[in-house]
PDB file of N, CA and C in Angstrom:
ATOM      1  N   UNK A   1     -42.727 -55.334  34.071  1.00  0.00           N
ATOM      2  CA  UNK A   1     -42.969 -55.094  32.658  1.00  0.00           C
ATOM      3  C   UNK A   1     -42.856 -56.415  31.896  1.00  0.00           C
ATOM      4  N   UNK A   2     -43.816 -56.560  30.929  1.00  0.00           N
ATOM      5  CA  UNK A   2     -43.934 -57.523  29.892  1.00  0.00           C
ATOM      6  C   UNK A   2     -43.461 -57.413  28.826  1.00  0.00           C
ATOM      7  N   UNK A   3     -42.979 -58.374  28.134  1.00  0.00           N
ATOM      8  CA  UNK A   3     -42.721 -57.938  26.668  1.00  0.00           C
ATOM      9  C   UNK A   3     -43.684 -58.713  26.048  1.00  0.00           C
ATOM     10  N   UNK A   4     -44.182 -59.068  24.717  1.00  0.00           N
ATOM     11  CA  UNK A   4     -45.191 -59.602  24.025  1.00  0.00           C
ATOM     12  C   UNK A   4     -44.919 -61.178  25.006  1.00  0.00           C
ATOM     13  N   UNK A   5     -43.692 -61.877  24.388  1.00  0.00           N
ATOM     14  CA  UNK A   5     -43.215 -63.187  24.405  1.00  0.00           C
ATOM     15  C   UNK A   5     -43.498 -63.542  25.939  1.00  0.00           C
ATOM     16  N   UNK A   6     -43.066 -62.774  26.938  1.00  0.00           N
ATOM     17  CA  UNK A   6     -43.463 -63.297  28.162  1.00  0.00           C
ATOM     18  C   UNK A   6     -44.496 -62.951  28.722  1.00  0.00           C
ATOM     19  N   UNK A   7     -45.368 -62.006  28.168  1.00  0.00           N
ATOM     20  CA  UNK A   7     -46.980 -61.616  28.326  1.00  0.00           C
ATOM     21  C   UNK A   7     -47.483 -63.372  27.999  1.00  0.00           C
ATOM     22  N   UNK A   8     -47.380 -63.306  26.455  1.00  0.00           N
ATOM     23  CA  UNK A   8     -47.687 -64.888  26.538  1.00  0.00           C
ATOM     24  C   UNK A   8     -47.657 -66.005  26.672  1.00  0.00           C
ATOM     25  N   UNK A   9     -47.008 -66.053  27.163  1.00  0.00           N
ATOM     26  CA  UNK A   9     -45.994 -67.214  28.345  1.00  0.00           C
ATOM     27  C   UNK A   9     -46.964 -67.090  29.642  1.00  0.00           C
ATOM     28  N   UNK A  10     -47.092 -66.167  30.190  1.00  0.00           N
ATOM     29  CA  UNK A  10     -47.604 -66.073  31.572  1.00  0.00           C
ATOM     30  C   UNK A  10     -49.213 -66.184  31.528  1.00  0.00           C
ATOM     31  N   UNK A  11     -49.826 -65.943  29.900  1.00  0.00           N
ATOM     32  CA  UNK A  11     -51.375 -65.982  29.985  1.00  0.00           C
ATOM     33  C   UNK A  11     -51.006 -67.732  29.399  1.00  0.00           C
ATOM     34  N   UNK A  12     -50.247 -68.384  29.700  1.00  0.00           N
ATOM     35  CA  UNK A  12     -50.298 -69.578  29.324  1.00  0.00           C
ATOM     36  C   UNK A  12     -50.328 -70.670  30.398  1.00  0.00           C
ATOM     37  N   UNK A  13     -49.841 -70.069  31.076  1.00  0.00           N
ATOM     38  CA  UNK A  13     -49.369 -69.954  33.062  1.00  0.00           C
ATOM     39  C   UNK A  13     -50.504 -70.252  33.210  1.00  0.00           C
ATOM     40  N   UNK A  14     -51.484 -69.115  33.090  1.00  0.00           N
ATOM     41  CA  UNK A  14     -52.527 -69.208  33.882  1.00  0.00           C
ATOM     42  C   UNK A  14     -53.852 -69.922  33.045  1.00  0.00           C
ATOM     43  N   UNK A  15     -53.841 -69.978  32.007  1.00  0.00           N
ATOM     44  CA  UNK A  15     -55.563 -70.692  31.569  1.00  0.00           C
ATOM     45  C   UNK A  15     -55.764 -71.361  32.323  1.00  0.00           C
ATOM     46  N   UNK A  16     -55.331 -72.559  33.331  1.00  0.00           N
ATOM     47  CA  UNK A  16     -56.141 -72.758  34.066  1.00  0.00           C
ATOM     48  C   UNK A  16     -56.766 -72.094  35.270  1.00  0.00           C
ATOM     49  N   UNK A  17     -56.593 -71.395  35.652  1.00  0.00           N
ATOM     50  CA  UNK A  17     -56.690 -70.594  36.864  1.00  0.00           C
ATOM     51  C   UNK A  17     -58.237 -69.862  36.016  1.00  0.00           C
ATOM     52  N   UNK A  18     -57.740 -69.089  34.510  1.00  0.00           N
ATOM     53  CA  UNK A  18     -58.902 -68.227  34.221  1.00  0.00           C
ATOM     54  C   UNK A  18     -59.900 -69.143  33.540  1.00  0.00           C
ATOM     55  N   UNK A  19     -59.688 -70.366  33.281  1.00  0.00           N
ATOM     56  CA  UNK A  19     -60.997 -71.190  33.016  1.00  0.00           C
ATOM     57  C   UNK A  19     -61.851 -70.984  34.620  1.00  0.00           C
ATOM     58  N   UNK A  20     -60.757 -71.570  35.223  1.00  0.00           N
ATOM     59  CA  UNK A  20     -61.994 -72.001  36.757  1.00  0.00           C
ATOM     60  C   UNK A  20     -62.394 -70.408  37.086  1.00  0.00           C
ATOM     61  N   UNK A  21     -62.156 -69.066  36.534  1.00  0.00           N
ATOM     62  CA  UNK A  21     -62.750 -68.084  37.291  1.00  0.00           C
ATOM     63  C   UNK A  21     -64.008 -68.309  36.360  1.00  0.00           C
ATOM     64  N   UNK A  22     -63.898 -68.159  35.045  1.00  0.00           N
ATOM     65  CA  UNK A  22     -64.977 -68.492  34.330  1.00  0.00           C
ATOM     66  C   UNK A  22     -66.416 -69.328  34.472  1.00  0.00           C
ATOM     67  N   UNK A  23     -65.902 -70.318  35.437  1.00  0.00           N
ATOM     68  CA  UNK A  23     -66.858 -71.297  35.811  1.00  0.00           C
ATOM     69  C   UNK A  23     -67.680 -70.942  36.741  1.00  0.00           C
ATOM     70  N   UNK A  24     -66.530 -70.536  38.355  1.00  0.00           N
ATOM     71  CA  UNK A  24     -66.721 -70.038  38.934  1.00  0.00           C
ATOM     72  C   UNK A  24     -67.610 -68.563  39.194  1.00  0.00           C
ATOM     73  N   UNK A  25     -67.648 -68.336  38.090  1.00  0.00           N
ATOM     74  CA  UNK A  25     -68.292 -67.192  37.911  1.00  0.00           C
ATOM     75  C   UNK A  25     -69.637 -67.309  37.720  1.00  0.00           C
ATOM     76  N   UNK A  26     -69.969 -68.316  36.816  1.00  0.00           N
ATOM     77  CA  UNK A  26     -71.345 -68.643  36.409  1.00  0.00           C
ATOM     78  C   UNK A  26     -71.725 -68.969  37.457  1.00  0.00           C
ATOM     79  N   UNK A  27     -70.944 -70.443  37.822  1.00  0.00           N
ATOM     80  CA  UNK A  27     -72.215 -70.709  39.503  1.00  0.00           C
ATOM     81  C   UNK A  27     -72.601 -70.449  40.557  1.00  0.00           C
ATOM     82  N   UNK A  28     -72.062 -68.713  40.817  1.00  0.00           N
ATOM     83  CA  UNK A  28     -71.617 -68.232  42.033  1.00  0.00           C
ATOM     84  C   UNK A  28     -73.825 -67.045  41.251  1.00  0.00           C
ATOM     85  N   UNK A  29     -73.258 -67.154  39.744  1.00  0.00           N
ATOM     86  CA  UNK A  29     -74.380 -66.397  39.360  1.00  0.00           C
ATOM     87  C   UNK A  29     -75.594 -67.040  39.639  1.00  0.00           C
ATOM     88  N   UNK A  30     -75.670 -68.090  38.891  1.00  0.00           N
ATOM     89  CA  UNK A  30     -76.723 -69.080  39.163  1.00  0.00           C
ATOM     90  C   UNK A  30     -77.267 -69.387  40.996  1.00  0.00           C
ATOM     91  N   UNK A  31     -76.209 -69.489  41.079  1.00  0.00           N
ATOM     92  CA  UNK A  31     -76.885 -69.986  42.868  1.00  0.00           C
ATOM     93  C   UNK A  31     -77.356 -68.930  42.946  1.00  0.00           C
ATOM     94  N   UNK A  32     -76.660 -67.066  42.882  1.00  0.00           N
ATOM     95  CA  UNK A  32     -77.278 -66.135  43.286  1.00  0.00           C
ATOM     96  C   UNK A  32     -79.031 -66.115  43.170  1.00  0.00           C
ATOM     97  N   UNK A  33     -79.001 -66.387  41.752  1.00  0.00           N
ATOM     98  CA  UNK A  33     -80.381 -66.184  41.443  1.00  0.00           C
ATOM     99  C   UNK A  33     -81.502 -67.016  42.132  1.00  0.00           C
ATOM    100  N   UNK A  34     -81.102 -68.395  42.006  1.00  0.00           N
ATOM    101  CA  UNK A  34     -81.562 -69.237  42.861  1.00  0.00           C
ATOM    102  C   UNK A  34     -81.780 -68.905  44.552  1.00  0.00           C
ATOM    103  N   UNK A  35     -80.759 -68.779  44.851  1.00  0.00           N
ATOM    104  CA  UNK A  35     -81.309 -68.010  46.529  1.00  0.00           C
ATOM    105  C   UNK A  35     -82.359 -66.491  46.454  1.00  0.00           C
ATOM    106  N   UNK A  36     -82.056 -65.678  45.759  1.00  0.00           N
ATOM    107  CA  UNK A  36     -82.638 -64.749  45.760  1.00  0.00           C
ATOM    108  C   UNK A  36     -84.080 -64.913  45.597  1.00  0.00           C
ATOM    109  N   UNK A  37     -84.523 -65.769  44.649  1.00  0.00           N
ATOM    110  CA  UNK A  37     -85.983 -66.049  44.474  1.00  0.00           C
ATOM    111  C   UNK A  37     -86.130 -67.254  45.150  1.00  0.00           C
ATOM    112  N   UNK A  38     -85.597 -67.873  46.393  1.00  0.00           N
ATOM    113  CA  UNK A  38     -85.873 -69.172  47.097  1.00  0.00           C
ATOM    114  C   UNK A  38     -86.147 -70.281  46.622  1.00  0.00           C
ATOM    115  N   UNK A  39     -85.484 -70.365  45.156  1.00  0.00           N
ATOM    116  CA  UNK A  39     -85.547 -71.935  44.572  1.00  0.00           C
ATOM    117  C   UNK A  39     -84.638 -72.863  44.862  1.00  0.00           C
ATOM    118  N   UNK A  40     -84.454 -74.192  44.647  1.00  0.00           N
ATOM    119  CA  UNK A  40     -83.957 -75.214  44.646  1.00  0.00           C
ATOM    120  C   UNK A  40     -82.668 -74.855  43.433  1.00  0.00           C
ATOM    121  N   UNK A  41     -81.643 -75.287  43.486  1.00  0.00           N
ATOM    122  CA  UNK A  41     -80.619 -75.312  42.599  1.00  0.00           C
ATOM    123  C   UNK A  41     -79.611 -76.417  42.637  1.00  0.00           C
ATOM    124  N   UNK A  42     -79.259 -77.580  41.365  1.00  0.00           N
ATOM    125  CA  UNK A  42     -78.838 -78.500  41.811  1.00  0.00           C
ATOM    126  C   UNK A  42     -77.000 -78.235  42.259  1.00  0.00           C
ATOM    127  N   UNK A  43     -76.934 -77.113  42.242  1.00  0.00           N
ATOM    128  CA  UNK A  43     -75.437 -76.951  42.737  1.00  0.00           C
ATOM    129  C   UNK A  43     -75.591 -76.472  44.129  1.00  0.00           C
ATOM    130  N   UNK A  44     -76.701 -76.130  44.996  1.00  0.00           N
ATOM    131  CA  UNK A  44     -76.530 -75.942  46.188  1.00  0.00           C
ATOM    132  C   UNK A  44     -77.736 -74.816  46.673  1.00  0.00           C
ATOM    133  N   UNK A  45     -77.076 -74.138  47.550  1.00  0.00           N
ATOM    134  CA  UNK A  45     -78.078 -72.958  48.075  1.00  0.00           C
ATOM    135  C   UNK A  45     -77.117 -72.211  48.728  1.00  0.00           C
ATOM    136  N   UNK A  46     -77.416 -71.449  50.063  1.00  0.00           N
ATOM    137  CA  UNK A  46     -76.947 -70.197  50.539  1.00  0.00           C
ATOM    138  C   UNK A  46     -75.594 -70.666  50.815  1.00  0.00           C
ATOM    139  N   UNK A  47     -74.496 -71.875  51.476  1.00  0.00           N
ATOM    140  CA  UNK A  47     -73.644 -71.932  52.133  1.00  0.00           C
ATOM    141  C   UNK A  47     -72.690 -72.375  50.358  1.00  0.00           C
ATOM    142  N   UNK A  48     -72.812 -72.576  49.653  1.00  0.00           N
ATOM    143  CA  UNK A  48     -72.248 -73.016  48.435  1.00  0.00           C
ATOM    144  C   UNK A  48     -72.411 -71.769  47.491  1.00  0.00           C
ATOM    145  N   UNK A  49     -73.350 -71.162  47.737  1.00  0.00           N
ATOM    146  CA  UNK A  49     -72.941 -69.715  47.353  1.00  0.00           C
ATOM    147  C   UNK A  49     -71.804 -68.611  47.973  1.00  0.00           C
ATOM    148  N   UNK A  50     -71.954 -69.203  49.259  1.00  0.00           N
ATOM    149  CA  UNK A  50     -70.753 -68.307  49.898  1.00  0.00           C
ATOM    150  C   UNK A  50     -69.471 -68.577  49.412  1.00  0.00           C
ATOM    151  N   UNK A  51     -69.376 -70.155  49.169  1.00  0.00           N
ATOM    152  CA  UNK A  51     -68.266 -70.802  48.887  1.00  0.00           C
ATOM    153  C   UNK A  51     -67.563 -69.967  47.538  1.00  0.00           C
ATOM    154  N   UNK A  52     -68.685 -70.402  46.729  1.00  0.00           N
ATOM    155  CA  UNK A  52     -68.306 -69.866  45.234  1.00  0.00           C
ATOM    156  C   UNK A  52     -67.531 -68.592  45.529  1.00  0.00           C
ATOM    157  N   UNK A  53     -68.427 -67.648  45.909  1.00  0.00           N
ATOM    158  CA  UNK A  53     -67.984 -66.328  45.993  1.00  0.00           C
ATOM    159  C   UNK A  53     -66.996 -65.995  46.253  1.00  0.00           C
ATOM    160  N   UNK A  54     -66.294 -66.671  47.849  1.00  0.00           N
ATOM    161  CA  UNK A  54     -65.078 -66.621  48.005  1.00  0.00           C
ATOM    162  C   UNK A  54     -64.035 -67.785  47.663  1.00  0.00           C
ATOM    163  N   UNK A  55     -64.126 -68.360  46.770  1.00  0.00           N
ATOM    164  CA  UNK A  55     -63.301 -68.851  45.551  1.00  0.00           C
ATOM    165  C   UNK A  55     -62.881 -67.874  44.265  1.00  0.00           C
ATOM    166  N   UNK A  56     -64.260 -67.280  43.798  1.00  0.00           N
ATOM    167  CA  UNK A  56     -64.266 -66.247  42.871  1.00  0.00           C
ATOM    168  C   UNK A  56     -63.265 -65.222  43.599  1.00  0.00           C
ATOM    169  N   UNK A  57     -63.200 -64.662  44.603  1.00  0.00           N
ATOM    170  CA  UNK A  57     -62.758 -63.794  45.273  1.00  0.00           C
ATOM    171  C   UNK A  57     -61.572 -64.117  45.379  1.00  0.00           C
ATOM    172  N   UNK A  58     -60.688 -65.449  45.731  1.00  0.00           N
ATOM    173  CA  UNK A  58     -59.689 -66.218  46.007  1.00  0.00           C
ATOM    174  C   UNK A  58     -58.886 -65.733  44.566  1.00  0.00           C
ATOM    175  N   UNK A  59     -59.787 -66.580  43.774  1.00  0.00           N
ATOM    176  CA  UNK A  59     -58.961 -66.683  42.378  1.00  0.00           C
ATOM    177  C   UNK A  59     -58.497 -65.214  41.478  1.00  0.00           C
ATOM    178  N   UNK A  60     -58.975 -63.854  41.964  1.00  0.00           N
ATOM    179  CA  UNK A  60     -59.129 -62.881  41.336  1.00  0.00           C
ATOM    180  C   UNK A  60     -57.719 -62.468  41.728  1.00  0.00           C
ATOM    181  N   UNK A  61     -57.935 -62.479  43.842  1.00  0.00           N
ATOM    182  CA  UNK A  61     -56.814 -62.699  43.872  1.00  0.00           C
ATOM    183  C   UNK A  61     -55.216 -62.889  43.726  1.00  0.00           C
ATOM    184  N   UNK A  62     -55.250 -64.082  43.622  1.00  0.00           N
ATOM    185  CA  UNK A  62     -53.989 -65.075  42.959  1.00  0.00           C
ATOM    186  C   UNK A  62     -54.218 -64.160  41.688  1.00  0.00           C
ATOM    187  N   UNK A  63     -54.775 -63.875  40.528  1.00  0.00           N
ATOM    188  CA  UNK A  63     -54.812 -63.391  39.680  1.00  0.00           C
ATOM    189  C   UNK A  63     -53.520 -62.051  39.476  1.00  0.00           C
ATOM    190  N   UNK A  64     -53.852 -61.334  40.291  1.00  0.00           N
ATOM    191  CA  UNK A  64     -53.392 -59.871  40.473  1.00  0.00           C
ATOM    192  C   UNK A  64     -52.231 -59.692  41.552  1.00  0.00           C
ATOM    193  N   UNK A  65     -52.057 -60.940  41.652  1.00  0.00           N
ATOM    194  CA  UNK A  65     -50.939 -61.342  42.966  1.00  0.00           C
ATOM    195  C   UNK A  65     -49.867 -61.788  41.731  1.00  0.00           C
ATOM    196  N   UNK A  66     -50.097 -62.223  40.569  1.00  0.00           N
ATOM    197  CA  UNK A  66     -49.241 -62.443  39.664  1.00  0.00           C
ATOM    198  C   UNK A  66     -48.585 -61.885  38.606  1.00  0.00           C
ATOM    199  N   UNK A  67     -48.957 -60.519  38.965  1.00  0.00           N
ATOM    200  CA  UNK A  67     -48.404 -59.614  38.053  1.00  0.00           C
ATOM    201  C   UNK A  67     -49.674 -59.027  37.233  1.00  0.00           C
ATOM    202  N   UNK A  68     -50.539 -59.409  36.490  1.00  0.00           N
ATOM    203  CA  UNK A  68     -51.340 -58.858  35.868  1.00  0.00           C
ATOM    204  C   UNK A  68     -52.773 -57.993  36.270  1.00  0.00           C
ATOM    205  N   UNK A  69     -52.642 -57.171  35.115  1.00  0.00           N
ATOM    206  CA  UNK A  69     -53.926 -56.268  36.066  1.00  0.00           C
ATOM    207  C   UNK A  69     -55.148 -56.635  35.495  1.00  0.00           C
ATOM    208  N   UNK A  70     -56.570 -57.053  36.550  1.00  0.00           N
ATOM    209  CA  UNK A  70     -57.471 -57.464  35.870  1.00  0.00           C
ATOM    210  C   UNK A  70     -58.260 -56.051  36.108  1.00  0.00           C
ATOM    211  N   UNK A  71     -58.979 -56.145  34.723  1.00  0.00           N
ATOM    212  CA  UNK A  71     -59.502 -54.543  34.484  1.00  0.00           C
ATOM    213  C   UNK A  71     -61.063 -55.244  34.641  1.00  0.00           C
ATOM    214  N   UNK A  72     -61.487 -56.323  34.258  1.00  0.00           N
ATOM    215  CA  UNK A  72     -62.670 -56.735  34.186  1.00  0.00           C
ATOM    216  C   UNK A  72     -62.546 -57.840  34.834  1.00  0.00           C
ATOM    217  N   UNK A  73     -64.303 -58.271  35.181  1.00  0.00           N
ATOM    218  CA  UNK A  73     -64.594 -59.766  35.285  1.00  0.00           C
ATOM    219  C   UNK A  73     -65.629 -60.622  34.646  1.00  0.00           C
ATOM    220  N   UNK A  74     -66.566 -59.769  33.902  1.00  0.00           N
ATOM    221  CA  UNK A  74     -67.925 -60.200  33.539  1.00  0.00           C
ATOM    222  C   UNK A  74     -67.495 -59.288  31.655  1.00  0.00           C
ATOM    223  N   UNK A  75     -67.071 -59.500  30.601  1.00  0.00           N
ATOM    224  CA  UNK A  75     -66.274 -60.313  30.790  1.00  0.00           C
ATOM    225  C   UNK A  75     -64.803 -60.746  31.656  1.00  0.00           C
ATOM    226  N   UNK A  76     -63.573 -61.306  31.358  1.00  0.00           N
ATOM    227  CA  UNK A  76     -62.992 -60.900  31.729  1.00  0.00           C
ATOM    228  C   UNK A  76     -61.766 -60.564  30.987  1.00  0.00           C
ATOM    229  N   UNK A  77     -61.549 -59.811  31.691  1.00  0.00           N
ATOM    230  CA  UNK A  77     -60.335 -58.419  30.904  1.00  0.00           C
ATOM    231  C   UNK A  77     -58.856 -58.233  31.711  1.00  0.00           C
ATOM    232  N   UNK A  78     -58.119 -58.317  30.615  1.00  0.00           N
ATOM    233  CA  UNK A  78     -56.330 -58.674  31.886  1.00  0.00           C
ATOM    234  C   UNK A  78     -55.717 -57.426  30.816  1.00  0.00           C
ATOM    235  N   UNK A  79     -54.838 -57.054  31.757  1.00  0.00           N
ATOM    236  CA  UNK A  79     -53.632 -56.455  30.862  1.00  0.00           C
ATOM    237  C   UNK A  79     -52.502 -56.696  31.425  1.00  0.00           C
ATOM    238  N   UNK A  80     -51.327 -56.518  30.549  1.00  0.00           N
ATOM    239  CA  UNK A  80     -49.824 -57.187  31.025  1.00  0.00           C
ATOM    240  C   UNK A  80     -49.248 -55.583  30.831  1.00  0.00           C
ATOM    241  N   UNK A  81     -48.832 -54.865  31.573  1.00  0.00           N
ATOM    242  CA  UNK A  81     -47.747 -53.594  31.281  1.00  0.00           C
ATOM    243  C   UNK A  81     -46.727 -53.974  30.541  1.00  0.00           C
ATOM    244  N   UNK A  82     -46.378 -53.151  29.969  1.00  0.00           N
ATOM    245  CA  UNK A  82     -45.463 -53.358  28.586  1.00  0.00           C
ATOM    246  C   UNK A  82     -44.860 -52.308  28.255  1.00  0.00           C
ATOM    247  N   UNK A  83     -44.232 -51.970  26.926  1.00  0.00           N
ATOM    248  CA  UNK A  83     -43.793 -50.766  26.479  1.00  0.00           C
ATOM    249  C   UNK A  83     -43.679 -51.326  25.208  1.00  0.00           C
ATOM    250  N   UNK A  84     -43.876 -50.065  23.733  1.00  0.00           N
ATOM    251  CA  UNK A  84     -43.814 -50.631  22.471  1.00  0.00           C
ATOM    252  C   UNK A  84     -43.271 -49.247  22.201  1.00  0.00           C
ATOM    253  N   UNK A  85     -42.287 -49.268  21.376  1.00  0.00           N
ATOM    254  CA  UNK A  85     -41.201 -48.226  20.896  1.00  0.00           C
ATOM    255  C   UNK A  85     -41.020 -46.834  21.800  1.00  0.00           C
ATOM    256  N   UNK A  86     -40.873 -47.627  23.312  1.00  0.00           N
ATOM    257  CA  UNK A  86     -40.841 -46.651  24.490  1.00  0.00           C
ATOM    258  C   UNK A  86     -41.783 -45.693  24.820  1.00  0.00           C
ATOM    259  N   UNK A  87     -42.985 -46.399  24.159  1.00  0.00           N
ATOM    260  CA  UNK A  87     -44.916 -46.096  24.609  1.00  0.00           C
ATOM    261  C   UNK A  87     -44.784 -46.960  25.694  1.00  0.00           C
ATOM    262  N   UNK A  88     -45.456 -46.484  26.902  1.00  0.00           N
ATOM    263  CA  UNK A  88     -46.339 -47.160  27.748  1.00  0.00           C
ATOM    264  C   UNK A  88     -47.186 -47.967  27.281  1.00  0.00           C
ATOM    265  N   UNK A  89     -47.193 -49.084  27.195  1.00  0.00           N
ATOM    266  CA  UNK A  89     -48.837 -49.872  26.685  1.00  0.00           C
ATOM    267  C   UNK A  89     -49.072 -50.996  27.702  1.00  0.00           C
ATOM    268  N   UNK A  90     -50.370 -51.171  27.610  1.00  0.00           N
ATOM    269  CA  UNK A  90     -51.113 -52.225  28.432  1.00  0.00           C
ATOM    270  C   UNK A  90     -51.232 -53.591  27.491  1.00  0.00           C
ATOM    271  N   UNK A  91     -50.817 -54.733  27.249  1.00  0.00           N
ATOM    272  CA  UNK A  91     -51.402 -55.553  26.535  1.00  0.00           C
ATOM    273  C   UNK A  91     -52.276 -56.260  26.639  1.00  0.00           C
ATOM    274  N   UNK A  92     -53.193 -56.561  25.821  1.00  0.00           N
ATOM    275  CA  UNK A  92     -54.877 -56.940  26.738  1.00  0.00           C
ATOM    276  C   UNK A  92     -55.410 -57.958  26.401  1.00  0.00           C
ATOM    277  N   UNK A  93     -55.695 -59.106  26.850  1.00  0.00           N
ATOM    278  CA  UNK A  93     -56.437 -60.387  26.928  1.00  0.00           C
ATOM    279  C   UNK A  93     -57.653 -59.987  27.370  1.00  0.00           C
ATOM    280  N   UNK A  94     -58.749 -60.648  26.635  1.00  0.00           N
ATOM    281  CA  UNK A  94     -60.496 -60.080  26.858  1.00  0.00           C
ATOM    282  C   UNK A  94     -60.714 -61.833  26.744  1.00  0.00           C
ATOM    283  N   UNK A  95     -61.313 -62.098  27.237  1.00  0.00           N
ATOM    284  CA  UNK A  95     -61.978 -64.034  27.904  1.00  0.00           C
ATOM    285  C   UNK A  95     -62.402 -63.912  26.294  1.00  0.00           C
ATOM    286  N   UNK A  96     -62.698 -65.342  25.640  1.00  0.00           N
ATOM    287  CA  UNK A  96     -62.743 -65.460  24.592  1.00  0.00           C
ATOM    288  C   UNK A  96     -61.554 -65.527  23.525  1.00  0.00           C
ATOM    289  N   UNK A  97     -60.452 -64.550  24.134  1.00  0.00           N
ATOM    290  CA  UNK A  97     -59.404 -64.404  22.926  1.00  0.00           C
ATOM    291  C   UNK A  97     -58.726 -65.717  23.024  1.00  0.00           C
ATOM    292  N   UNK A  98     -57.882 -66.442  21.819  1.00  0.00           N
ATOM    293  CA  UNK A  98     -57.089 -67.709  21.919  1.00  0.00           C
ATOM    294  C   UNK A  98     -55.909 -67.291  22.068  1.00  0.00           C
ATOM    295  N   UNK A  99     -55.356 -65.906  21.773  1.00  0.00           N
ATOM    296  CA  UNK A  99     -54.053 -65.515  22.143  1.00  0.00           C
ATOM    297  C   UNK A  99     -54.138 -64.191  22.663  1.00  0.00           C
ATOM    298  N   UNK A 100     -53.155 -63.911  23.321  1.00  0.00           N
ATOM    299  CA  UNK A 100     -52.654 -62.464  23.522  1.00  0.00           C
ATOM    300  C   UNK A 100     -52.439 -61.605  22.052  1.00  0.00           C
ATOM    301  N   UNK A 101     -53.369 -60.613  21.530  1.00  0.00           N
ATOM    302  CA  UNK A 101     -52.980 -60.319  20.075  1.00  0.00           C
ATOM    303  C   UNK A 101     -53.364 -58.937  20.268  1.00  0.00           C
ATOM    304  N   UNK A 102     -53.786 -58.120  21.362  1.00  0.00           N
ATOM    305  CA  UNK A 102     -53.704 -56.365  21.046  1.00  0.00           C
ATOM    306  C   UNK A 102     -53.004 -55.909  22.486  1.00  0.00           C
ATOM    307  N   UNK A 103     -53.239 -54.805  22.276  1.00  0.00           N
ATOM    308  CA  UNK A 103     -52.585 -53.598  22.720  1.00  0.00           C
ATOM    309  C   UNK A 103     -53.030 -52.133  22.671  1.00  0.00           C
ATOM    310  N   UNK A 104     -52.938 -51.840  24.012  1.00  0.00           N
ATOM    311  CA  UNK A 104     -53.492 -50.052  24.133  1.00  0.00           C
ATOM    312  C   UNK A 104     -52.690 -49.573  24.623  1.00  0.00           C
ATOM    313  N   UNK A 105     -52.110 -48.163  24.562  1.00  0.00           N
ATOM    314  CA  UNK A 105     -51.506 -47.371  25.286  1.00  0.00           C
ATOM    315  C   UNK A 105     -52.074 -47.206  26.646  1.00  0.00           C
ATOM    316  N   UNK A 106     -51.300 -46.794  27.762  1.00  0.00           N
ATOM    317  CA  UNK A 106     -51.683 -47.144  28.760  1.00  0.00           C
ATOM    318  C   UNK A 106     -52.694 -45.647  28.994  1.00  0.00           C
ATOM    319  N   UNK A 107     -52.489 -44.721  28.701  1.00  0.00           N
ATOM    320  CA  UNK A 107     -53.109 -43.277  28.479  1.00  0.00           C
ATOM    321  C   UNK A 107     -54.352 -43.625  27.974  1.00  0.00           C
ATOM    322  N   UNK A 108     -54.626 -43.919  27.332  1.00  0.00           N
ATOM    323  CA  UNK A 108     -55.855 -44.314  26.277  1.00  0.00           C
ATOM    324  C   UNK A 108     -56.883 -45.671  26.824  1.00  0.00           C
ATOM    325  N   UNK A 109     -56.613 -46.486  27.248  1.00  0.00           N
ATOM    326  CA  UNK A 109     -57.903 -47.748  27.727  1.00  0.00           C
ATOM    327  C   UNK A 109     -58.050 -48.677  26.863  1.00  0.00           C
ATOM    328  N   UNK A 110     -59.179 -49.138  27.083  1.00  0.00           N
ATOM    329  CA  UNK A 110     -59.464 -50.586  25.786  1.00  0.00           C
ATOM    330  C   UNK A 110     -60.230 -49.440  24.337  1.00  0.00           C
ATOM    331  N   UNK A 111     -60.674 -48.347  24.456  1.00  0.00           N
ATOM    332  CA  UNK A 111     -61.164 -47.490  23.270  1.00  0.00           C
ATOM    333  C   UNK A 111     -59.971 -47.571  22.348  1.00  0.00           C
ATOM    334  N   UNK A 112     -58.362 -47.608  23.192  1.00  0.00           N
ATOM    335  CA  UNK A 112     -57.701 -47.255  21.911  1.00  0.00           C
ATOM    336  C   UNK A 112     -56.844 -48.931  21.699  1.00  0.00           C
ATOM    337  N   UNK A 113     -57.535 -49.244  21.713  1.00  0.00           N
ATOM    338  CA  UNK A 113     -57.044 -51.317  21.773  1.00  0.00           C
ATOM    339  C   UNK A 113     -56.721 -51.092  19.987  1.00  0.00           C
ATOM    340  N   UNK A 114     -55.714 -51.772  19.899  1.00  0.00           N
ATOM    341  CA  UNK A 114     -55.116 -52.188  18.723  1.00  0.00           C
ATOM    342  C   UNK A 114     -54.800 -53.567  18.775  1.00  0.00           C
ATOM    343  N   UNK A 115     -54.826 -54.514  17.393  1.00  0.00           N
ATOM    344  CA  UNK A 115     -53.910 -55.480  17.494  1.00  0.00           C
ATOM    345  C   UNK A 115     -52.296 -55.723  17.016  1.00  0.00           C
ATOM    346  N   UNK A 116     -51.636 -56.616  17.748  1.00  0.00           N
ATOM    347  CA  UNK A 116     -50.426 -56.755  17.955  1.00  0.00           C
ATOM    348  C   UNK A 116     -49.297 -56.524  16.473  1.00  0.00           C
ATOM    349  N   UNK A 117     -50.045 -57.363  15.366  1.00  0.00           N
ATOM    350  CA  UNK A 117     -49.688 -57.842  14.237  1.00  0.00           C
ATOM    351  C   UNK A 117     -49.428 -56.683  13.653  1.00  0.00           C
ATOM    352  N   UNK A 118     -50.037 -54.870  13.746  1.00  0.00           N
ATOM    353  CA  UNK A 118     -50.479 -53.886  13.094  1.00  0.00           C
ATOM    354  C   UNK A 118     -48.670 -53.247  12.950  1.00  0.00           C
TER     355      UNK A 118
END
């Protein structure tokens, strides 16, 4: 269990880890496309696609090996288990956010996402 303060502590832990899935993500896309229609791609072809993939795969990983649950990847979506006035809640980082700032009950999903401040 998380509390806000060490939820964000630990998504602080990791930005680097979720930049490189981010990256990783794109060029694992790009090569895809590129092999699939047999073009040239200056990041590689079939054996650098494998790579990516299982890097992407690596890093998701380590991800969920650290306590947090990734609900998504395209974008990507984390939650930290928590509790808020002895509610179950999920607290939820969506790629893009600069902080940890909502929260859903764990019953409910990202439909019932609130932010933190409320």
């Amino acid at each position: 269990m998380y509390t806000v303060e060490t939820a964000r502590a630990r998504l602080r832990e990791l930005r680097p880890l979720l930049d490189e899935v981010v990256v990783v993500r794109a060029d694992a896309a790009e090569l895809a496309a590129a092999v699939t229609r047999g073009e040239a791609h200056p990041l590689g072809g079939l054996p650098e696609l494998k790579a990516a993939q299982a890097r992407f795969d690596e890093l998701l990983s380590t991800l969920a090996a650290s306590g947090v649950e990734v609900k998504g990847v395209a974008p990507l979506l984390l939650d930290f288990p928590s509790e808020i006035d002895g509610v179950p809640v999920l607290l939820c980082w969506l790629e893009g956010d600069e902080d940890l700032g909502w929260y859903h009950r764990a019953d409910l999903g990202f439909l019932g996402r609130r932010p933190l401040d409320r």
